[in-house]
Protein backbone atom coordinates (compact mmCIF):
# COMPACT_ATOMS: atom_id res chain seq x y z
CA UNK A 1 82.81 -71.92 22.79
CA UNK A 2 83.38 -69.67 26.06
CA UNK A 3 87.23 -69.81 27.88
CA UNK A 4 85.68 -71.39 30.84
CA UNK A 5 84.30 -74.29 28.29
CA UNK A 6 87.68 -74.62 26.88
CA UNK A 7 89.39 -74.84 30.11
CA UNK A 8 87.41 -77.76 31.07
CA UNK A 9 87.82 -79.89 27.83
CA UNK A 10 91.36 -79.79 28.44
CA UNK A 11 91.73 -81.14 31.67
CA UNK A 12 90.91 -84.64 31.39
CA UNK A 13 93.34 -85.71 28.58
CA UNK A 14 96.89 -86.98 27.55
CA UNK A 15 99.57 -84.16 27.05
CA UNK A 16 99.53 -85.71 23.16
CA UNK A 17 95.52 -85.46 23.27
CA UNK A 18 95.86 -82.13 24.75
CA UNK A 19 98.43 -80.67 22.10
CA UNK A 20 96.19 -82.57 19.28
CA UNK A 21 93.02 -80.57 20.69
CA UNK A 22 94.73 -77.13 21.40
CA UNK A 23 95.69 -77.55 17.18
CA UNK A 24 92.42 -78.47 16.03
CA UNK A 25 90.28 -75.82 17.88
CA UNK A 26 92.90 -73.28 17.23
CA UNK A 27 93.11 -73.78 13.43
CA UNK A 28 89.56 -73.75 13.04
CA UNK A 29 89.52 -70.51 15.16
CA UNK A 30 92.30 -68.80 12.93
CA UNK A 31 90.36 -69.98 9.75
CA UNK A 32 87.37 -68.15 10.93
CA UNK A 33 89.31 -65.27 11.81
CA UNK A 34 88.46 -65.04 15.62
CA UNK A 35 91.48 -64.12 17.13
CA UNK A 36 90.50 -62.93 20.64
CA UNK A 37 88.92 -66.47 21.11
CA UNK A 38 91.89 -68.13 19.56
CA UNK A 39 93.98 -66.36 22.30
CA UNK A 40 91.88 -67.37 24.86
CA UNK A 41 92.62 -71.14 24.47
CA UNK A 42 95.75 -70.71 24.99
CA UNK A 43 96.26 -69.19 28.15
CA UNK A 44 95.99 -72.24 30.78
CA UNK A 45 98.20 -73.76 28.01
CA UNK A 46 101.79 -75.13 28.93
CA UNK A 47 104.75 -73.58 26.57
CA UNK A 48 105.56 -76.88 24.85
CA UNK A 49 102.14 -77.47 24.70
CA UNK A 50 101.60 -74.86 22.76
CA UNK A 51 104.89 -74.68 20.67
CA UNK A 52 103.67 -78.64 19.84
CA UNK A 53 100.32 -77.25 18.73
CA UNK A 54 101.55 -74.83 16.21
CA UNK A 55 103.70 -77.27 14.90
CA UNK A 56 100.85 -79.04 13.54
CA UNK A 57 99.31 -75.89 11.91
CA UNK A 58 99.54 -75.34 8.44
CA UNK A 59 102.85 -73.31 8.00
CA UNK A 60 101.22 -70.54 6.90
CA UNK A 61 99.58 -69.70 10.11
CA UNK A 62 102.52 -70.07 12.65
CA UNK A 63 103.35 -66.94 12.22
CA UNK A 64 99.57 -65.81 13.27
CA UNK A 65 99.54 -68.20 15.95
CA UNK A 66 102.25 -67.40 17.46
CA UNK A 67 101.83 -63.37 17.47
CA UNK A 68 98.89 -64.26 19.58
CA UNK A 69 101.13 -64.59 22.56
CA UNK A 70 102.30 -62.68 25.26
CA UNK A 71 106.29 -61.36 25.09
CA UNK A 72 107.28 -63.24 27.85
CA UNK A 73 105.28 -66.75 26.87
CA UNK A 74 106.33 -65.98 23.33
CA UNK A 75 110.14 -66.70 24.77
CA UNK A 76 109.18 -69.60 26.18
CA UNK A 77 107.25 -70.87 23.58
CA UNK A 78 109.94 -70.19 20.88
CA UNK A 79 112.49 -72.12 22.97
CA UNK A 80 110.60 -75.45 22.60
CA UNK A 81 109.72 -75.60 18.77
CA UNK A 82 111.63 -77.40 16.19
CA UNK A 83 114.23 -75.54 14.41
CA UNK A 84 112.44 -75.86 11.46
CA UNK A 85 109.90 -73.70 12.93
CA UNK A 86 111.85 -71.22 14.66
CA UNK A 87 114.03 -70.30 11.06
CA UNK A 88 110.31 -69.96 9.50
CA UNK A 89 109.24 -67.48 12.42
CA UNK A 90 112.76 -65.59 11.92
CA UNK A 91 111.73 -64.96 8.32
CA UNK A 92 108.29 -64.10 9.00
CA UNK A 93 108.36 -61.66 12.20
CA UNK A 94 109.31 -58.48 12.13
CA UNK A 95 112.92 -57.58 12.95
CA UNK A 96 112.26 -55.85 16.44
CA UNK A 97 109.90 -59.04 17.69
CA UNK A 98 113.26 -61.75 16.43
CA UNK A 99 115.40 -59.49 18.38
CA UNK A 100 113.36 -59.43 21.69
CA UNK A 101 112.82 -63.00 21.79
CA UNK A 102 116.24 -64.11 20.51
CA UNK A 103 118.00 -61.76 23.03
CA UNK A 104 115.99 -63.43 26.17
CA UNK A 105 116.40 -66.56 25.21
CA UNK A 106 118.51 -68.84 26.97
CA UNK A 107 122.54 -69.04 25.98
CA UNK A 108 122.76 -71.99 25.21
CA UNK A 109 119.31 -72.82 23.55
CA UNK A 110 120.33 -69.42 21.38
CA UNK A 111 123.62 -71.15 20.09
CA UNK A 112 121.66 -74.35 19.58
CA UNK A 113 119.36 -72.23 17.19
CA UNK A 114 122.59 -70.67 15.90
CA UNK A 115 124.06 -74.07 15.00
CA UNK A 116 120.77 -74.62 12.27
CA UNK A 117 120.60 -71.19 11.05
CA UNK A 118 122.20 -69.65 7.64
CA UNK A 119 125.33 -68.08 8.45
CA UNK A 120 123.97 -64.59 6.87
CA UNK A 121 120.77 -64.73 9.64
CA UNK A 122 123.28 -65.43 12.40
CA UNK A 123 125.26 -62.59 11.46
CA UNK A 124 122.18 -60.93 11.37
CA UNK A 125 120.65 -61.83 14.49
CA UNK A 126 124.36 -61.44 16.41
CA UNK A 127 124.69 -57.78 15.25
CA UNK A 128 120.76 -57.17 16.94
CA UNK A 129 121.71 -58.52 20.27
CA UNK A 130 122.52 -56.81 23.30
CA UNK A 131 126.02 -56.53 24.32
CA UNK A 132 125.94 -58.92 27.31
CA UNK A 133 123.93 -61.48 25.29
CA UNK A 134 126.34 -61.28 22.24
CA UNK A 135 129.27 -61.76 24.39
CA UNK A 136 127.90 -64.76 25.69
CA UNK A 137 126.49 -66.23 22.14
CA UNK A 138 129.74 -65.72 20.77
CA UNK A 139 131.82 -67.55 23.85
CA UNK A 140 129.44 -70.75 23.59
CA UNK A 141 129.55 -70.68 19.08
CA UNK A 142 133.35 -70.57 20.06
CA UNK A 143 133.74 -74.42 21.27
CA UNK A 144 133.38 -76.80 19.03
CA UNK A 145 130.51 -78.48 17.96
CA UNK A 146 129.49 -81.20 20.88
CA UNK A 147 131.26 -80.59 23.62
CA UNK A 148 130.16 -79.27 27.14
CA UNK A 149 131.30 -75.43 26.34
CA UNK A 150 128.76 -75.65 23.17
CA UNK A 151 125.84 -76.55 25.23
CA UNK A 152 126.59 -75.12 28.12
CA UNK A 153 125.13 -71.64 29.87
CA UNK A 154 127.21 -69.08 31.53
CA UNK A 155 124.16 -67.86 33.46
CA UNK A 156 124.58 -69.11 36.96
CA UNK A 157 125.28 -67.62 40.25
CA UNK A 158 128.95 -68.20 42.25
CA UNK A 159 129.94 -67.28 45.26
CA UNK A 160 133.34 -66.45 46.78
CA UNK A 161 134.69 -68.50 49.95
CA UNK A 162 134.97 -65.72 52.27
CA UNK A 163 131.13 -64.95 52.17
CA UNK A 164 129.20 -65.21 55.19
CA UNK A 165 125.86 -67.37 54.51
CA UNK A 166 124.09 -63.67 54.74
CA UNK A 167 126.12 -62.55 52.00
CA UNK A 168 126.02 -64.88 49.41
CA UNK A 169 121.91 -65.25 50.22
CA UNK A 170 121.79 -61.30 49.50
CA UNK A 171 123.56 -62.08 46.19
CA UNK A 172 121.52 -64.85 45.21
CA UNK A 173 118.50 -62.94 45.76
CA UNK A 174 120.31 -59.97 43.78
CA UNK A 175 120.90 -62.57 40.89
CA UNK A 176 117.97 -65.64 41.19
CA UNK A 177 116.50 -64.12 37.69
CA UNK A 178 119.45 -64.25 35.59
CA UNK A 179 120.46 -68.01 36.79
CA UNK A 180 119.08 -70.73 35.14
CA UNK A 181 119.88 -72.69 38.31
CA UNK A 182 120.34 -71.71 41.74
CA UNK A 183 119.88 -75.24 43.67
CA UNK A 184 123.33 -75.91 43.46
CA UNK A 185 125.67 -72.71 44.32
CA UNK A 186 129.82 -73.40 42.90
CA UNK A 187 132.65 -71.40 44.94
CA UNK A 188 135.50 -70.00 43.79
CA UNK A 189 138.23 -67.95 44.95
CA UNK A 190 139.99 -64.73 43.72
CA UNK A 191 141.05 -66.10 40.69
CA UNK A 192 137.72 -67.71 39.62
CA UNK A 193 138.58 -70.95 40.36
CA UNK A 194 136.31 -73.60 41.13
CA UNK A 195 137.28 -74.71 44.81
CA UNK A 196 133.28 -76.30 45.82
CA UNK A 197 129.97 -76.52 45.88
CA UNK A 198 127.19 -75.96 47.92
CA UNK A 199 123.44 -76.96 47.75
CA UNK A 200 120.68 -74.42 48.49
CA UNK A 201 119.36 -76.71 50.85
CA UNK A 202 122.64 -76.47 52.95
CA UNK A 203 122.62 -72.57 52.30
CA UNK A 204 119.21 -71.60 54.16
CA UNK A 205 119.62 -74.26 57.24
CA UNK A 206 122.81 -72.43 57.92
CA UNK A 207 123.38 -69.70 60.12
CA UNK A 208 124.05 -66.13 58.67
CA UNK A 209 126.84 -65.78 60.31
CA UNK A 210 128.87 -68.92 58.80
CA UNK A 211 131.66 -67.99 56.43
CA UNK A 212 130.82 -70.46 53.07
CA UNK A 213 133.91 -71.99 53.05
CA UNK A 214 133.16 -73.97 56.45
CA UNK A 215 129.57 -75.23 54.76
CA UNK A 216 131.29 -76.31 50.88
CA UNK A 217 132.15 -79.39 49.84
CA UNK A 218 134.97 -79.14 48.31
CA UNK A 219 134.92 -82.57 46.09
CA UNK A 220 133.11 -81.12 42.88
CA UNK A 221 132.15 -83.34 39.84
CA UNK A 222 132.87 -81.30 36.94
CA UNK A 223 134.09 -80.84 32.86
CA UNK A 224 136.13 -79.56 30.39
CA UNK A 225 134.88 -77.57 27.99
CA UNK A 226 136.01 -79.61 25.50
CA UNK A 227 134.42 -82.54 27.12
CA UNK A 228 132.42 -84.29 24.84
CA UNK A 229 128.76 -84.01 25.62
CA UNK A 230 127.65 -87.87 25.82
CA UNK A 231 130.13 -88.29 28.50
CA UNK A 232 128.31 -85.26 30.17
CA UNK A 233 125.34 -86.41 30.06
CA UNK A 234 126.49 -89.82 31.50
CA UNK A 235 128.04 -88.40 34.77
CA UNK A 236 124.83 -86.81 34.89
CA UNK A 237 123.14 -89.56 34.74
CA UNK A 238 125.38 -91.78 37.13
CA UNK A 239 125.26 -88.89 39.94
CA UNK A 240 121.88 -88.07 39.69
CA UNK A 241 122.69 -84.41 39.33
CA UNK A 242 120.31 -81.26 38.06
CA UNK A 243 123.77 -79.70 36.97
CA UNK A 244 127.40 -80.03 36.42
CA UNK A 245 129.78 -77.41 36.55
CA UNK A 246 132.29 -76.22 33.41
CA UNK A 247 135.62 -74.98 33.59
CA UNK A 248 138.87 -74.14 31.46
CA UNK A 249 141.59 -75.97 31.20
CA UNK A 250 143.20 -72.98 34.06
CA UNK A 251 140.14 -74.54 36.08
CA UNK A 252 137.87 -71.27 35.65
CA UNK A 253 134.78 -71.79 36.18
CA UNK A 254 132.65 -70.68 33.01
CA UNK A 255 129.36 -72.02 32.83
CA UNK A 256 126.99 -74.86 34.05
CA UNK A 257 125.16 -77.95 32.31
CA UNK A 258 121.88 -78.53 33.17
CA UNK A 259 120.02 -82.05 33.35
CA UNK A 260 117.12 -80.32 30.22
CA UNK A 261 120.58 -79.61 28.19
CA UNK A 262 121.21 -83.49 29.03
CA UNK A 263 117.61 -85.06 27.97
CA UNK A 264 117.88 -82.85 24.84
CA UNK A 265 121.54 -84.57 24.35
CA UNK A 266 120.44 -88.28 24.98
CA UNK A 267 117.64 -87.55 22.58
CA UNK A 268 120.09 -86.03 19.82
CA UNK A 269 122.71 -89.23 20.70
CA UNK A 270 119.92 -91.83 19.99
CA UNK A 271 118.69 -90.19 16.86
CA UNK A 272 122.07 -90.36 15.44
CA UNK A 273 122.30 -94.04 16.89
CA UNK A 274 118.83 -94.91 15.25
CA UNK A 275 120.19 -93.79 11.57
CA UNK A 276 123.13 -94.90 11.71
CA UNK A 277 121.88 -98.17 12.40
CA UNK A 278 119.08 -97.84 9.83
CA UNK A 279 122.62 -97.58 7.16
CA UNK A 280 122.49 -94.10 7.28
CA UNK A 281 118.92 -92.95 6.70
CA UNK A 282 119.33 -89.11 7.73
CA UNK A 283 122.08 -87.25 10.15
CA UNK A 284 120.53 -86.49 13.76
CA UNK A 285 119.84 -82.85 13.59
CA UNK A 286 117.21 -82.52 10.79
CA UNK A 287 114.06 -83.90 10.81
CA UNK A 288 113.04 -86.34 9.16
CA UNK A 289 109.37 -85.80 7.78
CA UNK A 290 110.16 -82.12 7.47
CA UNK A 291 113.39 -82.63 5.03
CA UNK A 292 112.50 -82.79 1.23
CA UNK A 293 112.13 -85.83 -0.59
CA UNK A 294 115.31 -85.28 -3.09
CA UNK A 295 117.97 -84.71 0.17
CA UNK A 296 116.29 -87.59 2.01
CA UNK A 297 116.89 -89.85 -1.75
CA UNK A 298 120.79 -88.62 -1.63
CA UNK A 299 121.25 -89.48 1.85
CA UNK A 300 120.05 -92.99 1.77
CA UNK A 301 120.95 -93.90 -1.75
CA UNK A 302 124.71 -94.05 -0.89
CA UNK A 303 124.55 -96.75 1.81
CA UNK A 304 122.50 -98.96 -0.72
CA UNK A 305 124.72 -98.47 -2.93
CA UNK A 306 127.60 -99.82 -1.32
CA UNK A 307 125.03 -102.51 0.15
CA UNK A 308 124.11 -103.60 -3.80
CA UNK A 309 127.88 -103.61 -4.45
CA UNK A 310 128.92 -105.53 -1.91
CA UNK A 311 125.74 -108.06 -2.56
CA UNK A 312 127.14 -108.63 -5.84
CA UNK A 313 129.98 -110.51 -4.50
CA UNK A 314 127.11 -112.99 -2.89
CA UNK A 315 125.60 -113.38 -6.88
CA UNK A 316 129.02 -114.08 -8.12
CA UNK A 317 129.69 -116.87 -5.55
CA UNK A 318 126.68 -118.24 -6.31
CA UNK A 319 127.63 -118.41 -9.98
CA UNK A 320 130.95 -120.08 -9.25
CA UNK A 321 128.63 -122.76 -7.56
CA UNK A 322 127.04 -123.90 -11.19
CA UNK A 323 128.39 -127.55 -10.73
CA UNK A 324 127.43 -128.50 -7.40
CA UNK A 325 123.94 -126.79 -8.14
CA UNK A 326 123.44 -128.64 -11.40
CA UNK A 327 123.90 -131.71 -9.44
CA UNK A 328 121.31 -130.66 -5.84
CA UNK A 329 119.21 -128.05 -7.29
CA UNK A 330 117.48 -127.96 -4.45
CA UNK A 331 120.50 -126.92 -2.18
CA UNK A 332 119.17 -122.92 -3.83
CA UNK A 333 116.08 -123.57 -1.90
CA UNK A 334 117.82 -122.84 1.42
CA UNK A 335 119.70 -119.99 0.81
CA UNK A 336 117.25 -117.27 1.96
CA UNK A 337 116.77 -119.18 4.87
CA UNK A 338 120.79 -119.07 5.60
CA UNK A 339 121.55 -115.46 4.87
CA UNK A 340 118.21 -114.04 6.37
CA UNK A 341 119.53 -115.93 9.52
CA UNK A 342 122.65 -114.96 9.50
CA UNK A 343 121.98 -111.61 8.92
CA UNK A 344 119.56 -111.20 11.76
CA UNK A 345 122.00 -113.32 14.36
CA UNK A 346 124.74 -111.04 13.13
CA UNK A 347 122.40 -107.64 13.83
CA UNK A 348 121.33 -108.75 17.35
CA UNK A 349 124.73 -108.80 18.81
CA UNK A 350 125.97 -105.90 17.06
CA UNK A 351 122.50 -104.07 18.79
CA UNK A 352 123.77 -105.39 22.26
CA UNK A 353 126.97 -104.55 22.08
CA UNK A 354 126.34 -101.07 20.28
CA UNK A 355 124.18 -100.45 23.31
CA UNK A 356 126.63 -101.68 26.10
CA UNK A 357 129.18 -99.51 24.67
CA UNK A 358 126.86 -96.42 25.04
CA UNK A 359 126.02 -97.30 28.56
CA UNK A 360 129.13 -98.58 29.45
CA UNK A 361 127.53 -101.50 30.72
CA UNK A 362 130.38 -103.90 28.86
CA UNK A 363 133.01 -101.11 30.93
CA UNK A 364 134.16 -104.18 33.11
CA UNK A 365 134.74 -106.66 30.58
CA UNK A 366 137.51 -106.61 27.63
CA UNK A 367 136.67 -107.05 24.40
CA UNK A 368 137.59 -110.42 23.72
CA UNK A 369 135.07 -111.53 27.09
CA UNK A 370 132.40 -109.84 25.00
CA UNK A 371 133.03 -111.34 21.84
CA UNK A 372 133.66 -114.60 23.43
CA UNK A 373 130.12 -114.50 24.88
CA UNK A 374 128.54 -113.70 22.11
CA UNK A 375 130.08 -116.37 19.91
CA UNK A 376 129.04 -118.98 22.70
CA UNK A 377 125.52 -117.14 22.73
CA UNK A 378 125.73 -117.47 18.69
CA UNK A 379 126.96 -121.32 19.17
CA UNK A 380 123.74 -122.32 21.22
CA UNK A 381 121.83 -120.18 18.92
CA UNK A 382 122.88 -121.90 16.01
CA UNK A 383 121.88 -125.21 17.44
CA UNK A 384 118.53 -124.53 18.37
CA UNK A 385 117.96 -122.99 15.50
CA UNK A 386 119.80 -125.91 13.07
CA UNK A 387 118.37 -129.01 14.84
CA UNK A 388 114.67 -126.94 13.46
CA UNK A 389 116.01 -126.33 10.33
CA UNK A 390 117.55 -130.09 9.66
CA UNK A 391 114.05 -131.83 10.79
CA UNK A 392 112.14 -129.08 8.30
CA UNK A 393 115.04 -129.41 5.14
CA UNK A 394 114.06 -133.02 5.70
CA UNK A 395 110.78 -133.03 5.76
CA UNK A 396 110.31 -130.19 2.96
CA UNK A 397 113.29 -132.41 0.56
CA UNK A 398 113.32 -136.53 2.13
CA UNK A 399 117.34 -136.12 1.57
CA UNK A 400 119.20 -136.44 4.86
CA UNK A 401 122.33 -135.15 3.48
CA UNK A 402 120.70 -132.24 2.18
CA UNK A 403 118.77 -131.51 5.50
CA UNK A 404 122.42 -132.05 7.13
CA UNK A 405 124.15 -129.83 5.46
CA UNK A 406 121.20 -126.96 5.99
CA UNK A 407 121.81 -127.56 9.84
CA UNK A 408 125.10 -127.74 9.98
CA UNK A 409 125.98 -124.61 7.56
CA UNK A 410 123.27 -122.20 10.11
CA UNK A 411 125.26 -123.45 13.06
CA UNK A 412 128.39 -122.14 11.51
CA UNK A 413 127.00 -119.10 10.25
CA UNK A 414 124.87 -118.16 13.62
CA UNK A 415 128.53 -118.19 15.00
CA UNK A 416 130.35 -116.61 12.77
CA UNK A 417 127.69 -113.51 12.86
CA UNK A 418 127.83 -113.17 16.55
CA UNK A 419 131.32 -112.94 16.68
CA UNK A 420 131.44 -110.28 13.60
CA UNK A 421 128.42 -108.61 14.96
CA UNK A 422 130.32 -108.47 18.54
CA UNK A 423 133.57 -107.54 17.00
CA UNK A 424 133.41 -105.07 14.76
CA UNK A 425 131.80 -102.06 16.69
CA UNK A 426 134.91 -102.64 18.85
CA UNK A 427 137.56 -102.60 15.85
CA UNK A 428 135.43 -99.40 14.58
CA UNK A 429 135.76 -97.66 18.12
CA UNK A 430 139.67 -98.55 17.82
CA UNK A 431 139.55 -97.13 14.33
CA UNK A 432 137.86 -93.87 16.37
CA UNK A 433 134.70 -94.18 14.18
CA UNK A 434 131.21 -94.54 15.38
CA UNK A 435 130.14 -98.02 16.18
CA UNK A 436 127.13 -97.42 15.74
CA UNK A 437 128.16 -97.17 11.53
CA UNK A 438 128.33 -100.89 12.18
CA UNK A 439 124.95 -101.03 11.10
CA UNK A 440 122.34 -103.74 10.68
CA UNK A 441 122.54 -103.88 6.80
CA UNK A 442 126.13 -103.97 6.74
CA UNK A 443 126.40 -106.55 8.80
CA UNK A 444 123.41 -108.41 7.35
CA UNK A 445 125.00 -108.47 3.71
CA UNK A 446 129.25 -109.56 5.11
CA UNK A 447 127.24 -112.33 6.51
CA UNK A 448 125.37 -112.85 3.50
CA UNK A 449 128.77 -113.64 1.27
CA UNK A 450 130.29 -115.62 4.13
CA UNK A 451 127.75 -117.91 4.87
CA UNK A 452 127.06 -118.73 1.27
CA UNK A 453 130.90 -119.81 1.08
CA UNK A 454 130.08 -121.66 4.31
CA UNK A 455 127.11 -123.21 2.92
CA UNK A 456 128.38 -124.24 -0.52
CA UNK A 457 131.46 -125.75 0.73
CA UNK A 458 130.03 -127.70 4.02
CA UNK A 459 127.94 -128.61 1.02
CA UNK A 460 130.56 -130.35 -0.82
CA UNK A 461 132.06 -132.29 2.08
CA UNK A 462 128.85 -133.47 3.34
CA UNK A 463 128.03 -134.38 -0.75
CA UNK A 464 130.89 -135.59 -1.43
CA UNK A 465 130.64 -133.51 -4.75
């Protein structure tokens, strides 16, 4: 297959189709040991393109594949794969090739790496870096983990307030290569202070001869550096920015967060969400079909624990039910039916309210608004839901007071999970934990012991037992 063939079957597909075909062709070329042609595929190939391509090699030929790149696409490409990936490379490249790509690779996507590595191969890879980079390595693996001085890059351009608009474009075009972002240009006066901000729109329509600070705005968004980085990414977000400026608590300025540092955050936030929800299925930062199969068993196995603990309770309630059962056997029947509910009723709020907390959507409304609407939301619920399951007890049973008591104990319960649901993420936020640790199987089995109390003892009135 010629270069000119392979440019063309990669034209007309998906980015996932086109990382999928960029795999296949180049694993079959490495097998057959044709490494010129191998090369050749990918060079009209994007970066994360290609870093998603050797991903999905067999991990004994990353390290060929990606020797078949170019120093400068070799950075690039390195920046984008997994960590997973990028410890494997460290181990398998020679100590001169780590050093050169490591030591051009962004600040803060180097401490990132950092953060997953062994502390001996940090030390390691620390001691091979150049001066300048080290300094700056060392500043960002000084904050702690998080925050907006973690993630954060000191490469940027400022400019002082007594520049002419000549000046500071001479010193942008001095300094464009070692910025990671030069659309938005931060001021600051003799004592590094941030004092504004100008766009580079607002630079080159101005005339040469206009002193910068006529031309700044002086009303800058920006952070702490020990800002935590979810509420970075949100003023992000709710600005619309590309960047945000960080400073010292002396109002320094010392680095810029960029809006790729943000979509890398909102991905890392959600992951954590996801688990936690899931009761604790893996932490954020590893991957989950590349962790092994014993550390994936520890992680999970102590939330089902506590989960077949706690469900215990629900068997011994049960138990302590023998003489009303004895009497309506087929009140059992209709457990499943109550708990499953329950649980589920119980799981949807929590979800909503999880999520409004994250967005801040809920910002304008207290706590007890929020649960209050959700227990009204769980009270119409309930209804709908218990008028069903009265007409099918009924129909399943031909007892009225049976069917009755089915109806009436999911109305209860649909209630009493939306308000627990609703109310707990917010006591756990009080309690400074992660709401999102209000999880759907935690919730699912509180309601489960509740509403068979509920049931059983609406049960008895409605009996008469």
């Amino acid at each position: 297959m010629t270069e000119a063939n392979d440019s063309i079957s990669i034209q007309n597909v998906s980015r996932r189709e086109l990382s999928d075909l960029v795999r296949t062709q180049l694993q079959m070329l490495l097998e057959a040991g044709d490494l010129q042609a191998a090369k050749a595929i990918l060079v009209p190939v994007q970066p994360a393109d290609i870093a998603d391509a050797i991903e999905g090699l067999p991990e004994k030929m990353h390290a060929l594949a990606f020797r078949l790149l170019s120093k400068d696409e070799a950075i690039e490409v390195y920046e984008h794969l997994d960590y997973s990936i990028q410890e494997l490379l460290i181990e398998e490249l020679r100590s001169q090739e780590i050093r050169d790509i490591v030591d051009k690779m962004s600040p803060d996507d180097r401490a990132r790496l950092f953060d997953e590595l062994p502390a001996k191969v940090v030390n390691r890879l620390l001691e091979q870096l150049s001066p300048s980079e080290r300094e700056f390595t060392s500043q960002l693996l000084g904050y702690e983990s998080g925050t907006a001085g973690r993630i954060m890059t000191p490469e940027l351009i400022s400019l002082k307030e007594n520049f002419t608009i000549a000046q500071a474009l001479e010193r942008i075009r001095r300094l464009a290569n070692a910025s990671e972002m030069i659309y938005y240009l931060y001021i600051t006066n003799e004592a590094r202070r941030l004092t504004g901000m100008l766009s580079l729109r607002d630079l080159v329509t101005s005339q040469p001869e206009q002193k910068v600070s006529d031309m700044m705005t002086r009303d800058v968004v920006y952070v702490y550096t020990d800002t935590d980085q979810e509420e970075v990414a949100r003023l992000i977000q709710r600005y619309d920015f590309l960047a945000v400026p960080v400073v010292d608590r002396e109002q320094r300025l010392v680095g810029i967060v960029t809006v790729d540092d943000v979509i890398d955050i909102l991905q890392e936030e959600t992951t954590e969400d996801i688990y936690a929800l899931g009761g604790g299925v893996q932490s954020g930062g590893d991957n989950y079909f590349q962790t092994g199969l014993l550390t994936v068993a520890r992680k999970r196995v102590v939330w089902l624990l506590v989960l077949l603990v706690t469900n215990t309770i629900t068997g011994t309630i049960i138990k302590s039910q023998e003489d009303i059962l004895s009497q309506v056997v087929v009140l059992t029947a209709f457990i499943p039916l109550l708990t499953g509910t329950g649980g589920n009723v119980g799981a949807q709020s929590s979800t909503v309210v999880i999520r409004g907390m994250n967005t801040e959507e809920i910002r304008s409304m207290g706590s007890l608004q929020v649960i209050g609407r959700e227990a009204i939301a769980g009270a119409l619920l309930g209804t709908m839901l218990g008028a069903i399951a009265t007409v099918w007890a009924y129909f399943l049973q031909n007892n009225l007071s049976v069917a009755i008591a089915v109806g009436t104990s999911l109305v209860a319960i649909s209630i009493l999970a939306s308000i627990s649901g609703s109310a707990l993420p917010f006591l756990f936020r009080l309690l400074r934990l992660d709401p999102a640790l209000m999880s759907a199987p935690f919730i699912t089995t509180a309601v489960d012991v509740a509403g068979v109390l509920i049931y059983f003892n609406l049960a008895r009135i409605i009996l008469r037992i």
